[in-house]
C-alpha atoms as a PDB file:
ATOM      1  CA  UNK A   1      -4.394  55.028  76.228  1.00  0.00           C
ATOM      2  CA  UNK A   2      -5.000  55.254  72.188  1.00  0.00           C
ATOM      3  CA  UNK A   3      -5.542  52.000  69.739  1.00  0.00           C
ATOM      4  CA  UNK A   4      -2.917  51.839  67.223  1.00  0.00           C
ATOM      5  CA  UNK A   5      -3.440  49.070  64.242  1.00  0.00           C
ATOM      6  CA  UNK A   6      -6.274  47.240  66.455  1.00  0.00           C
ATOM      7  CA  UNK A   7      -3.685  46.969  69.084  1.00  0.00           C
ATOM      8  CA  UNK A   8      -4.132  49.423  72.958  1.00  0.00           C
ATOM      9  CA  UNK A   9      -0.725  51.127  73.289  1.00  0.00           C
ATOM     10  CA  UNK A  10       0.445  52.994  76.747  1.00  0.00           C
ATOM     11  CA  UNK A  11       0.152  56.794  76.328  1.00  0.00           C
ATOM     12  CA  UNK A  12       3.875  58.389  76.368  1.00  0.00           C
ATOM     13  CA  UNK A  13       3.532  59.871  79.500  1.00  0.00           C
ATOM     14  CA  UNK A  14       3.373  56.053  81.112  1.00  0.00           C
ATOM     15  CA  UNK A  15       6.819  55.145  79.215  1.00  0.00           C
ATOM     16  CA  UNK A  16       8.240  58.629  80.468  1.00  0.00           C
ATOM     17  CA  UNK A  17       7.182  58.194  84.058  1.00  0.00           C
ATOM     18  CA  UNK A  18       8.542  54.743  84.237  1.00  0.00           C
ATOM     19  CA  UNK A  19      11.958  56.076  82.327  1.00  0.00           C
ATOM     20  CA  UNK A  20      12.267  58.450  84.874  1.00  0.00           C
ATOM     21  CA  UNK A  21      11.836  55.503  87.365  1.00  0.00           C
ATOM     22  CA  UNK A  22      14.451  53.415  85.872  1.00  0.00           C
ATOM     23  CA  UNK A  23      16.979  56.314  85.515  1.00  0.00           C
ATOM     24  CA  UNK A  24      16.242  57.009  89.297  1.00  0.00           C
ATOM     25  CA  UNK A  25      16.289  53.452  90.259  1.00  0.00           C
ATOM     26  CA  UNK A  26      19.893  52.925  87.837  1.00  0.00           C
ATOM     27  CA  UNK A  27      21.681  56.198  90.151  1.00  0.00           C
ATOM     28  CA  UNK A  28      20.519  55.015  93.242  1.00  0.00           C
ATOM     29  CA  UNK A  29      22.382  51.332  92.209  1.00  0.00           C
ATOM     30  CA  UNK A  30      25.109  53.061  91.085  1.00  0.00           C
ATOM     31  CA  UNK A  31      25.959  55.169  94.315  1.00  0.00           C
ATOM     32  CA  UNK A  32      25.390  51.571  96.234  1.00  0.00           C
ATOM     33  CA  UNK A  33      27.556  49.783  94.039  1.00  0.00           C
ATOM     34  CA  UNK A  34      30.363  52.917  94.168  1.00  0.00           C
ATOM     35  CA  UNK A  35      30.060  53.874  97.745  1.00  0.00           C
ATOM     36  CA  UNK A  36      28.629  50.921  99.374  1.00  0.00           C
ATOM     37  CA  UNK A  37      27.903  50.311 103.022  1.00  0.00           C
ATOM     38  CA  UNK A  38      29.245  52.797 105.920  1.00  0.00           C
ATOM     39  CA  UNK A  39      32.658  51.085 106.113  1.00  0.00           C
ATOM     40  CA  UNK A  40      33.454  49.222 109.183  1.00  0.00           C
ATOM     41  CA  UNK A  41      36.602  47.733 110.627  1.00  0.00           C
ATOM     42  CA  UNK A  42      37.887  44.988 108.330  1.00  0.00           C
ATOM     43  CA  UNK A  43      41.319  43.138 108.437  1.00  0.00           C
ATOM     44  CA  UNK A  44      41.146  42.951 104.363  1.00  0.00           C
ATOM     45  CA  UNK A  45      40.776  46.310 103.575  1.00  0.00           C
ATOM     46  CA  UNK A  46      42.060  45.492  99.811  1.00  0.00           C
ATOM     47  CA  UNK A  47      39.590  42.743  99.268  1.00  0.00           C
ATOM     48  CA  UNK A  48      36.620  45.495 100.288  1.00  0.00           C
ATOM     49  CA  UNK A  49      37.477  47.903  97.719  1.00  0.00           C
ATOM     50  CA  UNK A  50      37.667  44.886  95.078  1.00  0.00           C
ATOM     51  CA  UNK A  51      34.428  44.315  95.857  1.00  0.00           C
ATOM     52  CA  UNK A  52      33.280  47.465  96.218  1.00  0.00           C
ATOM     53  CA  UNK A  53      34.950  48.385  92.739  1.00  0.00           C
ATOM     54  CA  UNK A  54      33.284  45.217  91.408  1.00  0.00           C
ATOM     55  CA  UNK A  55      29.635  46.185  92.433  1.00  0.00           C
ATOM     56  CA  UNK A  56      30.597  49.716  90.592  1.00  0.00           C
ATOM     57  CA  UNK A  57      30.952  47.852  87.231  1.00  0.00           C
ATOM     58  CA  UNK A  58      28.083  45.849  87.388  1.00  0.00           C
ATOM     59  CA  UNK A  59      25.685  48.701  88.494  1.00  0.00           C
ATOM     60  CA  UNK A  60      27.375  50.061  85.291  1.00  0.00           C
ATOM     61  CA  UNK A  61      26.495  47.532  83.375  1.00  0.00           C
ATOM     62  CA  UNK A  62      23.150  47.203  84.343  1.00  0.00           C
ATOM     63  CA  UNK A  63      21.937  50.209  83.877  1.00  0.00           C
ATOM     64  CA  UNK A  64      23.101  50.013  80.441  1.00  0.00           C
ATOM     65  CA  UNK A  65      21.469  47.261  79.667  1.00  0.00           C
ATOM     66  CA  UNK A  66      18.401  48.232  80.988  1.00  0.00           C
ATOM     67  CA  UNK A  67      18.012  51.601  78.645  1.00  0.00           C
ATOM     68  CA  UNK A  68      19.113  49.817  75.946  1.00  0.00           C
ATOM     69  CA  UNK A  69      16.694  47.106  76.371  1.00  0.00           C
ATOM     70  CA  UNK A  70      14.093  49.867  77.013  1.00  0.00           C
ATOM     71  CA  UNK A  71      15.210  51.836  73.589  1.00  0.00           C
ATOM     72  CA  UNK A  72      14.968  48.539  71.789  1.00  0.00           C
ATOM     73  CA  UNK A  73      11.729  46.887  73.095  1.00  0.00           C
ATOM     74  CA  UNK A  74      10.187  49.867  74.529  1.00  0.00           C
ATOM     75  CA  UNK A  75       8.691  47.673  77.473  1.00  0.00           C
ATOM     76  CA  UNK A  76       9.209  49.244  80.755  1.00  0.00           C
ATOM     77  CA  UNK A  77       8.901  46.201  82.665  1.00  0.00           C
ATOM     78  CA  UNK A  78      11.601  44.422  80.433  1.00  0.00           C
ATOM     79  CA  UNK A  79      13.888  47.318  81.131  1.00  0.00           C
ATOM     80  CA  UNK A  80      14.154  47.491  84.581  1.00  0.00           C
ATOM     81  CA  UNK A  81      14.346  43.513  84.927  1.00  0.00           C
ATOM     82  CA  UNK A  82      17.112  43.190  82.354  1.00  0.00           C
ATOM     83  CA  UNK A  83      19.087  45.799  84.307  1.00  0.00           C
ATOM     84  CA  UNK A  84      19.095  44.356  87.501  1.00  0.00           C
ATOM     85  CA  UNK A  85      19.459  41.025  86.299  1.00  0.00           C
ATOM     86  CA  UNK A  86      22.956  41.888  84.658  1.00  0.00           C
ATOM     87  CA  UNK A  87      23.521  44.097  87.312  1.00  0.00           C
ATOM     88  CA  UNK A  88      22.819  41.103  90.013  1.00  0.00           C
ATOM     89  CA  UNK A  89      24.425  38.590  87.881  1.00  0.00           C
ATOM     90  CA  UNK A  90      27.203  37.906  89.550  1.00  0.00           C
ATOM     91  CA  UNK A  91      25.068  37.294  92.645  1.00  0.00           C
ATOM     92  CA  UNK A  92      22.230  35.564  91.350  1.00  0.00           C
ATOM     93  CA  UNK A  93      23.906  33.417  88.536  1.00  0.00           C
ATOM     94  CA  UNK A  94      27.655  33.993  88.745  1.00  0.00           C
ATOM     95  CA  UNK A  95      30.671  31.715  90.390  1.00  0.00           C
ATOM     96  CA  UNK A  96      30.400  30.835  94.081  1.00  0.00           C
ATOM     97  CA  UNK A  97      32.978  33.091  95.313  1.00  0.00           C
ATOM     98  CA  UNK A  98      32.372  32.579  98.974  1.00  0.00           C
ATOM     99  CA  UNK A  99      32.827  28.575  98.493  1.00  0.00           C
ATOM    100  CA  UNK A 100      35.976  29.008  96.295  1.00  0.00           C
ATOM    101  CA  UNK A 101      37.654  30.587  99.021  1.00  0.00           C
ATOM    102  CA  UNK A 102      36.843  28.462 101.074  1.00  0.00           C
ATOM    103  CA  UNK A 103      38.386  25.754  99.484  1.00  0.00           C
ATOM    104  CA  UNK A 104      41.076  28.032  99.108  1.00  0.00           C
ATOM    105  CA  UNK A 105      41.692  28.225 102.818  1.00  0.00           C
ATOM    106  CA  UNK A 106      40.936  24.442 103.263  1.00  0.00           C
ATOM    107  CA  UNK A 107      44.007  23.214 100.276  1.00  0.00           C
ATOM    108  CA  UNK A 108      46.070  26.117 102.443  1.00  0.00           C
ATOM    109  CA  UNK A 109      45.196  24.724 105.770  1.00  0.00           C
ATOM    110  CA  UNK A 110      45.892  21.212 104.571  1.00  0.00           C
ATOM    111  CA  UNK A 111      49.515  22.312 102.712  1.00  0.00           C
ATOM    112  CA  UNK A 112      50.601  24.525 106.378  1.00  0.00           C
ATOM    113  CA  UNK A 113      49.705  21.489 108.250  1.00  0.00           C
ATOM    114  CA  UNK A 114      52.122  19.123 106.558  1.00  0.00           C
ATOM    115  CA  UNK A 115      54.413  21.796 106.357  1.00  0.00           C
ATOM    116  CA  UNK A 116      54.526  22.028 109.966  1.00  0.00           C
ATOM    117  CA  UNK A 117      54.285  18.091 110.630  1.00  0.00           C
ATOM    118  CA  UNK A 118      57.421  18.456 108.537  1.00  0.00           C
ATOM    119  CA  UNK A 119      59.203  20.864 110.163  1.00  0.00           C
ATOM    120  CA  UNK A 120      58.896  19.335 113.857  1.00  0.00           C
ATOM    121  CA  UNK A 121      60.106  15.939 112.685  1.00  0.00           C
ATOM    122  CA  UNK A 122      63.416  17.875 112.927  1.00  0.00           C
ATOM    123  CA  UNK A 123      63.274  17.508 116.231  1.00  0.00           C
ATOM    124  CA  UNK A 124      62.778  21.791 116.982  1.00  0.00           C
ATOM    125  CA  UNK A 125      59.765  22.708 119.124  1.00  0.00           C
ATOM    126  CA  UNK A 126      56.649  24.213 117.789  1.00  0.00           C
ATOM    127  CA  UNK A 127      57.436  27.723 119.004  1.00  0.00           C
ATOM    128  CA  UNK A 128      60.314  27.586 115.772  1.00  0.00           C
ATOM    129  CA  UNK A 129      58.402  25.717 113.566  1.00  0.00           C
ATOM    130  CA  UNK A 130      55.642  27.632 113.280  1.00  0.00           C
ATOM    131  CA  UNK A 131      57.810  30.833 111.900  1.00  0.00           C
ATOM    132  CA  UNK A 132      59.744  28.474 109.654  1.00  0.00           C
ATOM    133  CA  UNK A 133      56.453  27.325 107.872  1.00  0.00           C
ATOM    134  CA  UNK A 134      54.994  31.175 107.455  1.00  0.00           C
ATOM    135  CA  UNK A 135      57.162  32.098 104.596  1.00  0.00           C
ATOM    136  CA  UNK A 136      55.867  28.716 102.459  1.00  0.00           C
ATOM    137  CA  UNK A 137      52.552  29.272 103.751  1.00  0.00           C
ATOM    138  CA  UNK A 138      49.689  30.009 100.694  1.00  0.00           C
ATOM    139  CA  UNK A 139      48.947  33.679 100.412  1.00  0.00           C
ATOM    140  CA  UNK A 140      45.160  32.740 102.147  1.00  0.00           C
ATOM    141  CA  UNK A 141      46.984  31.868 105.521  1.00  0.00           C
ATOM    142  CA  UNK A 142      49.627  33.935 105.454  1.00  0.00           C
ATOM    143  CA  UNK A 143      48.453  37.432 107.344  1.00  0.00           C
ATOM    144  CA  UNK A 144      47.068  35.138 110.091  1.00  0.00           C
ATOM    145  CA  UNK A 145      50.449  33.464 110.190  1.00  0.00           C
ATOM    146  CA  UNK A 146      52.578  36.629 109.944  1.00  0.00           C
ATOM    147  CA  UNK A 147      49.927  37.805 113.217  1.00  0.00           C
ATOM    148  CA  UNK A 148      51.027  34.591 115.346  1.00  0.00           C
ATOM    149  CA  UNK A 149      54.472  34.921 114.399  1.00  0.00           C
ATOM    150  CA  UNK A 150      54.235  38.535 115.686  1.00  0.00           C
ATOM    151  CA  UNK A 151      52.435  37.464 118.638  1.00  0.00           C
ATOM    152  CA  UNK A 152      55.131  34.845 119.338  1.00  0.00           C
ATOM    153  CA  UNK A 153      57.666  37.724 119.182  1.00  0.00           C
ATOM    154  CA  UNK A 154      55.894  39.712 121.907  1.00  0.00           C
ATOM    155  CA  UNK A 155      56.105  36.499 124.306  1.00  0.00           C
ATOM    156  CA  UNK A 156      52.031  36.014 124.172  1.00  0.00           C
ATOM    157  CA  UNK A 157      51.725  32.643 125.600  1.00  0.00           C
ATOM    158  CA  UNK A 158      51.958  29.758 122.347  1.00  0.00           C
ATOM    159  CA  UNK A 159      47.714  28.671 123.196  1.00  0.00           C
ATOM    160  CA  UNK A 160      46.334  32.167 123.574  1.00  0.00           C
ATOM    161  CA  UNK A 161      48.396  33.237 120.142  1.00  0.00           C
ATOM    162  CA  UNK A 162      47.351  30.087 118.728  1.00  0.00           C
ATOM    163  CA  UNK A 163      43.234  30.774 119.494  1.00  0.00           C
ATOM    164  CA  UNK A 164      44.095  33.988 118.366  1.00  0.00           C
ATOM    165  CA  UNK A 165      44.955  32.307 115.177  1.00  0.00           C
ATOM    166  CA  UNK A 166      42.381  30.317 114.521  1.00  0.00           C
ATOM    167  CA  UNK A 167      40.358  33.517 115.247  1.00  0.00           C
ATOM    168  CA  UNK A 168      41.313  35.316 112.206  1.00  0.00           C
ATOM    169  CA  UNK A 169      41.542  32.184 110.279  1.00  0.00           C
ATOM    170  CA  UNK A 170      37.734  32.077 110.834  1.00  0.00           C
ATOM    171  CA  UNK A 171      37.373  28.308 109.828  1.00  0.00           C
ATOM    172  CA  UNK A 172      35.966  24.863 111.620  1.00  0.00           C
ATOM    173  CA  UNK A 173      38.859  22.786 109.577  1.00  0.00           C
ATOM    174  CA  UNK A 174      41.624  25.713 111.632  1.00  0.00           C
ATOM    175  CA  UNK A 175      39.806  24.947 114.826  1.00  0.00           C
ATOM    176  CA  UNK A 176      40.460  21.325 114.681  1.00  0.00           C
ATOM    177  CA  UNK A 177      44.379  21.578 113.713  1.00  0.00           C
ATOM    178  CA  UNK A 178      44.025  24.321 116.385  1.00  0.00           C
ATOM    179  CA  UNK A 179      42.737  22.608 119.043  1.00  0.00           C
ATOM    180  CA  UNK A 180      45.576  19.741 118.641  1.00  0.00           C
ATOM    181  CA  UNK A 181      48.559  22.645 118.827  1.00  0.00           C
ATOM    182  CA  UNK A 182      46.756  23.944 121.637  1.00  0.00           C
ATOM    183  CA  UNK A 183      46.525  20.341 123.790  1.00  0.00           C
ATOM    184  CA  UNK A 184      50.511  20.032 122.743  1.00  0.00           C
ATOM    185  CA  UNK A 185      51.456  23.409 123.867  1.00  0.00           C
ATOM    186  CA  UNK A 186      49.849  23.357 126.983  1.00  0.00           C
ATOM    187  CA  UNK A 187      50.670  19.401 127.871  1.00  0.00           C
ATOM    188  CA  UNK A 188      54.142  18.771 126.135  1.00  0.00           C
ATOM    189  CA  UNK A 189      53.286  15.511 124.953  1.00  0.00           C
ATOM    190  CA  UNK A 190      54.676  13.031 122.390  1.00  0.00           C
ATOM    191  CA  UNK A 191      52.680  11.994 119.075  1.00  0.00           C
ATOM    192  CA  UNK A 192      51.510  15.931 117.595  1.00  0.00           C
ATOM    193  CA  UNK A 193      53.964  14.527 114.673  1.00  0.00           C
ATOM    194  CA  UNK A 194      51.040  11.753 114.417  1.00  0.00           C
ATOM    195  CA  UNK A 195      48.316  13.484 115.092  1.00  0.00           C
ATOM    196  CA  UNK A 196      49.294  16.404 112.226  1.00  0.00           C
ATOM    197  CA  UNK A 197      48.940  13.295 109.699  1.00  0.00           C
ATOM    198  CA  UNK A 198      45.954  12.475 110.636  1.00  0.00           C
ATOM    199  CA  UNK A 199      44.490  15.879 110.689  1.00  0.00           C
ATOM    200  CA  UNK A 200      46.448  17.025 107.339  1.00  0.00           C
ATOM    201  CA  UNK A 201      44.887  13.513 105.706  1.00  0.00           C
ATOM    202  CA  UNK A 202      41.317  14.318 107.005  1.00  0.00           C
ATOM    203  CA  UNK A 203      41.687  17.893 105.501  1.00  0.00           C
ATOM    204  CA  UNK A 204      42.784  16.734 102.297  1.00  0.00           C
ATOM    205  CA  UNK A 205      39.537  14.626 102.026  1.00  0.00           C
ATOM    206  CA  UNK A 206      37.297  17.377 102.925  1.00  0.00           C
ATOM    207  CA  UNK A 207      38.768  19.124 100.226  1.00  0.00           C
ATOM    208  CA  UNK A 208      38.493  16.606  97.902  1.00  0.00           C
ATOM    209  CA  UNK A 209      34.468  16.482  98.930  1.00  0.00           C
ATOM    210  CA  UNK A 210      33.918  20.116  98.536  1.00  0.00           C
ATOM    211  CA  UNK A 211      35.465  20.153  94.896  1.00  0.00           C
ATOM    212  CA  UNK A 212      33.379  17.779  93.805  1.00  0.00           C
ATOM    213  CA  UNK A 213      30.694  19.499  95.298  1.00  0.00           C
ATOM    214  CA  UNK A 214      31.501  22.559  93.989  1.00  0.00           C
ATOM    215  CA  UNK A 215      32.272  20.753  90.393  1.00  0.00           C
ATOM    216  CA  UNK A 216      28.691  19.589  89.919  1.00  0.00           C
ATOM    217  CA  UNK A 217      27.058  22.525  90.879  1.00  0.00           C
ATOM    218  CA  UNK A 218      29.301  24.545  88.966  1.00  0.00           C
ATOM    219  CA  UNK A 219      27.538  22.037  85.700  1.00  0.00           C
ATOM    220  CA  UNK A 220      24.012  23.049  87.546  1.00  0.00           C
ATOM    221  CA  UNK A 221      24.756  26.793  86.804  1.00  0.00           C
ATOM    222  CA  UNK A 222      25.962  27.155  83.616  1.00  0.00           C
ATOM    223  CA  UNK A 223      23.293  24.635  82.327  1.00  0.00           C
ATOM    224  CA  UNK A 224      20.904  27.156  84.097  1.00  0.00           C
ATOM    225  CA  UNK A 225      23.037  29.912  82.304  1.00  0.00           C
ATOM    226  CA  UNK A 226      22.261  28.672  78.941  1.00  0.00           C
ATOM    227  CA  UNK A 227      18.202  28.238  79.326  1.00  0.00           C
ATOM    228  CA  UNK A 228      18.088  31.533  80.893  1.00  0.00           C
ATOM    229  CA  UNK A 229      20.357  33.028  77.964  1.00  0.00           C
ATOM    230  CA  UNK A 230      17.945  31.373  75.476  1.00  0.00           C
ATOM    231  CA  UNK A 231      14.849  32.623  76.724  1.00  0.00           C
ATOM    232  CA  UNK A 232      15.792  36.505  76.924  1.00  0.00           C
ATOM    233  CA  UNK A 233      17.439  35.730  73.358  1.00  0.00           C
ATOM    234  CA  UNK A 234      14.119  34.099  72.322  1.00  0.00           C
ATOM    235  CA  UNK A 235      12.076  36.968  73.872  1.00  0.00           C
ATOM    236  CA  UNK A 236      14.644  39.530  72.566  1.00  0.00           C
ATOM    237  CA  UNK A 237      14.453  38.455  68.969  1.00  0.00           C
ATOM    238  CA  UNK A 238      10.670  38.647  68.777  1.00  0.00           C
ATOM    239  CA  UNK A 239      10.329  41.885  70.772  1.00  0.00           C
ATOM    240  CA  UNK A 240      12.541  43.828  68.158  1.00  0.00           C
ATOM    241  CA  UNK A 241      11.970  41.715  64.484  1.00  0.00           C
ATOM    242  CA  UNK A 242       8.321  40.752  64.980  1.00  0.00           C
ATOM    243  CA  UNK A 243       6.397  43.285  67.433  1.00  0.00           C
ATOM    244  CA  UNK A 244       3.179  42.256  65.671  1.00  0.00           C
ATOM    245  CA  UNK A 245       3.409  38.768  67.462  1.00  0.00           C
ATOM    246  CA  UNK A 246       4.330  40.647  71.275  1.00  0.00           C
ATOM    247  CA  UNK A 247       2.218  43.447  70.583  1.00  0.00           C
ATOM    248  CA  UNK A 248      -0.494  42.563  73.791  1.00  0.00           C
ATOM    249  CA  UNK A 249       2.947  42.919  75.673  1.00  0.00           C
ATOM    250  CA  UNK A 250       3.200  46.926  75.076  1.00  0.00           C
ATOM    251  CA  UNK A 251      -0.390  47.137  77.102  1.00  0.00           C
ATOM    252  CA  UNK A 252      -0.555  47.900  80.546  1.00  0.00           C
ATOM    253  CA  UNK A 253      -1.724  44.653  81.345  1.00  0.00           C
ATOM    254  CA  UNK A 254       0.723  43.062  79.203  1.00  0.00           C
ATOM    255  CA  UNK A 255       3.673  44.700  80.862  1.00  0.00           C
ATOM    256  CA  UNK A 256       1.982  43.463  84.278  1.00  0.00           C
ATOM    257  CA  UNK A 257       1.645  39.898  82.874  1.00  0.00           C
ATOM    258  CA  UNK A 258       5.479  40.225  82.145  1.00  0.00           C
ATOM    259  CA  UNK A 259       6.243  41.964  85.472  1.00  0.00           C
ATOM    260  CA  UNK A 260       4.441  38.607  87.071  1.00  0.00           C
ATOM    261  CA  UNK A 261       6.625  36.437  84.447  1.00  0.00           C
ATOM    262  CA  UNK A 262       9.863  38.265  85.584  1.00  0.00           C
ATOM    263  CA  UNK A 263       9.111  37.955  89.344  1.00  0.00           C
ATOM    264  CA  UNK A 264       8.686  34.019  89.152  1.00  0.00           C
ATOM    265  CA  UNK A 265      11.963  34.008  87.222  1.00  0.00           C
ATOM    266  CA  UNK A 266      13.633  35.738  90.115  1.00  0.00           C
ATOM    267  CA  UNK A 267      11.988  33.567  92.923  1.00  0.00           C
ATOM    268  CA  UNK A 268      13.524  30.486  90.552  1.00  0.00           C
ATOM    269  CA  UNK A 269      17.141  32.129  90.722  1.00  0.00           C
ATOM    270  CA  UNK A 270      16.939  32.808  94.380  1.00  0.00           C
ATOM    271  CA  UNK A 271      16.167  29.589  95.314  1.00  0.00           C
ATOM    272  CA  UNK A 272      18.695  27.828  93.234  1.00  0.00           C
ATOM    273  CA  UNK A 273      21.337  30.421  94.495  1.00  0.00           C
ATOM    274  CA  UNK A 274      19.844  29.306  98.271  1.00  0.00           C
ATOM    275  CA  UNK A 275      20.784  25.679  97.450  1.00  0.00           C
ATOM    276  CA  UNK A 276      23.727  26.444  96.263  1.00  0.00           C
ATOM    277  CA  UNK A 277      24.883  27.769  99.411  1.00  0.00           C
ATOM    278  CA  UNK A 278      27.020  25.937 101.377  1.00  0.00           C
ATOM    279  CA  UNK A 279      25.866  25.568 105.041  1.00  0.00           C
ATOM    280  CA  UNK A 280      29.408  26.115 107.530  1.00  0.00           C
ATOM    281  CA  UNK A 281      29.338  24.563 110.039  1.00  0.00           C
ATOM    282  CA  UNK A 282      29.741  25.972 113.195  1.00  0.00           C
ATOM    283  CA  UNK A 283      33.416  26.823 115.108  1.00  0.00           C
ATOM    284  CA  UNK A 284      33.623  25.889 118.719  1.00  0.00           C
ATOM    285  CA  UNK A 285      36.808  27.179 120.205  1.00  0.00           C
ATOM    286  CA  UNK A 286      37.032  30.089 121.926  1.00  0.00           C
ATOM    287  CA  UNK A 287      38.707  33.276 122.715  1.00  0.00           C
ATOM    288  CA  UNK A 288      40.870  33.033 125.484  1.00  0.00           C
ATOM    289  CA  UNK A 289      39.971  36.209 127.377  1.00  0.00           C
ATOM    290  CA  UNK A 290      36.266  36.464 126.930  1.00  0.00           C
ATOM    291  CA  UNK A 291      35.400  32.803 126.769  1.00  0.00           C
ATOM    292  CA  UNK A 292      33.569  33.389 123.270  1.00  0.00           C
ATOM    293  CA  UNK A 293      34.220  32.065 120.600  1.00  0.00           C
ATOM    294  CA  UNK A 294      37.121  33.476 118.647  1.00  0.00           C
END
């Protein structure tokens, strides 16, 4: 290390070694984000490589971000943190994509289940009503659908298709309309016209619930958004216009005062992404052949 105008700057070789680590670091993102995990059976093979494409583009972005935060500040620490916080946006700061669906499913679940309280009030059993309903279905439900109307076709009995259902549905609200098409297929008795209401009413309230929830905390992140947005802008603006004021910064134990800095930011963002999450709650039929649950 040398003294430059009274301040102690890092030697190039430190910013070289640690460029090498970031370019290293920004490939090894970038063939995770491009290739990702060793792919696995999936019944949504289109929504994987979405996904999959997705994490391509941010690693992308990242790693741009990161050398050109490195060019501009010439702070190693700053570099790497600003990469993988654009490149991790999404994940750490981004929409609840996982909840949105959910509430997806849940308004389709709620719309099939009227449709199908509907449909039997015309006095047909529920072995034709549930094809009639498929084609009005919302695009969320309707593989499962098009799979029980399938099964139906191949004579599986109406409650093991109907498990089977609500086993590629992969929700507790399906479970609960499930179980009731389940009691009236395997005891015939009056009333499922009533107890769809019910059931279609109760969804519609949950759904109401979650959008609220998922209103508010939408607020919580984008007001987190904008403080984080004005810090790094803040921090940004000084770093390039007045690098007499963050010169200690550019030492070595400046850049390990900022690596400490940029490690309790990321504990912050994890934990306000934990809350976030949305705790499922757990399904309770199960499959008909194994006893498990679907």
């Amino acid at each position: 290390m040398g003294f430059v105008n009274g301040a102690v700057r890092t030697p190039p070789e430190f910013l070289v070694a640690f460029t090498a680590a970031l370019v290293g670091l920004g490939i090894l993102v970038l063939v995770l984000g491009v290739h990702g995990r060793i792919p696995g059976p999936s019944s949504r093979p289109g929504l994987r490589r979405g996904a999959v494409a997705g994490l391509g583009q941010q690693a992308l972005l990242g790693i741009g971000a990161g050398v050109l935060t490195l060019v501009l500040t010439r702070w190693v620490v700053a570099g790497i943190g600003i990469g993988l916080l654009v490149a991790c946006w999404q994940r750490l700061l981004g929409g609840n994509a996982e909840e949105n669906r959910g509430i997806a499913r849940l308004e389709g679940l709620a719309n099939w289940t009227e449709s199908l309280r509907d449909t039997i009030a015309g006095a047909i059993g529920l072995e034709q009503a549930i094809p009639a309903t498929t084609a009005t279905s919302a695009p969320v439900l309707r593989p499962s659908l098009n799979l029980l109307v399938d099964r139906l076709r191949i004579r599986e009995p109406l409650p093991d298709a109907l498990l089977r259902f609500a086993g590629d549905v992969d929700d507790p609200s399906a479970d609960v309309v499930v179980a009731a098409l389940v009691l009236n297929a395997r005891l015939r008795g009056p009333g499922l016209r009533d107890v769809l209401t019910a059931l279609a009413t109760s969804t519609r309230e949950e759904l109401d619930v979650r959008r609220r929830i998922e209103a508010s905390r939408r607020s919580i992140r984008r007001s987190v958004q904008i403080v984080l947005l004005i810090v790094l802008g803040v921090m940004g603006v000084l770093a390039v216009f007045n690098r007499d004021y963050v010169a200690p910064y550019s030492t070595v134990a400046g850049q390990i005062a900022l690596m400490v800095v940029a490690a309790l930011f990321l504990a912050g963002l994890t934990w306000l992404r934990r809350l976030a999450k949305v705790e499922s709650h757990e399904r309770f039929l199960t499959h008909p052949e194994t006893g498990r649950t679907t």
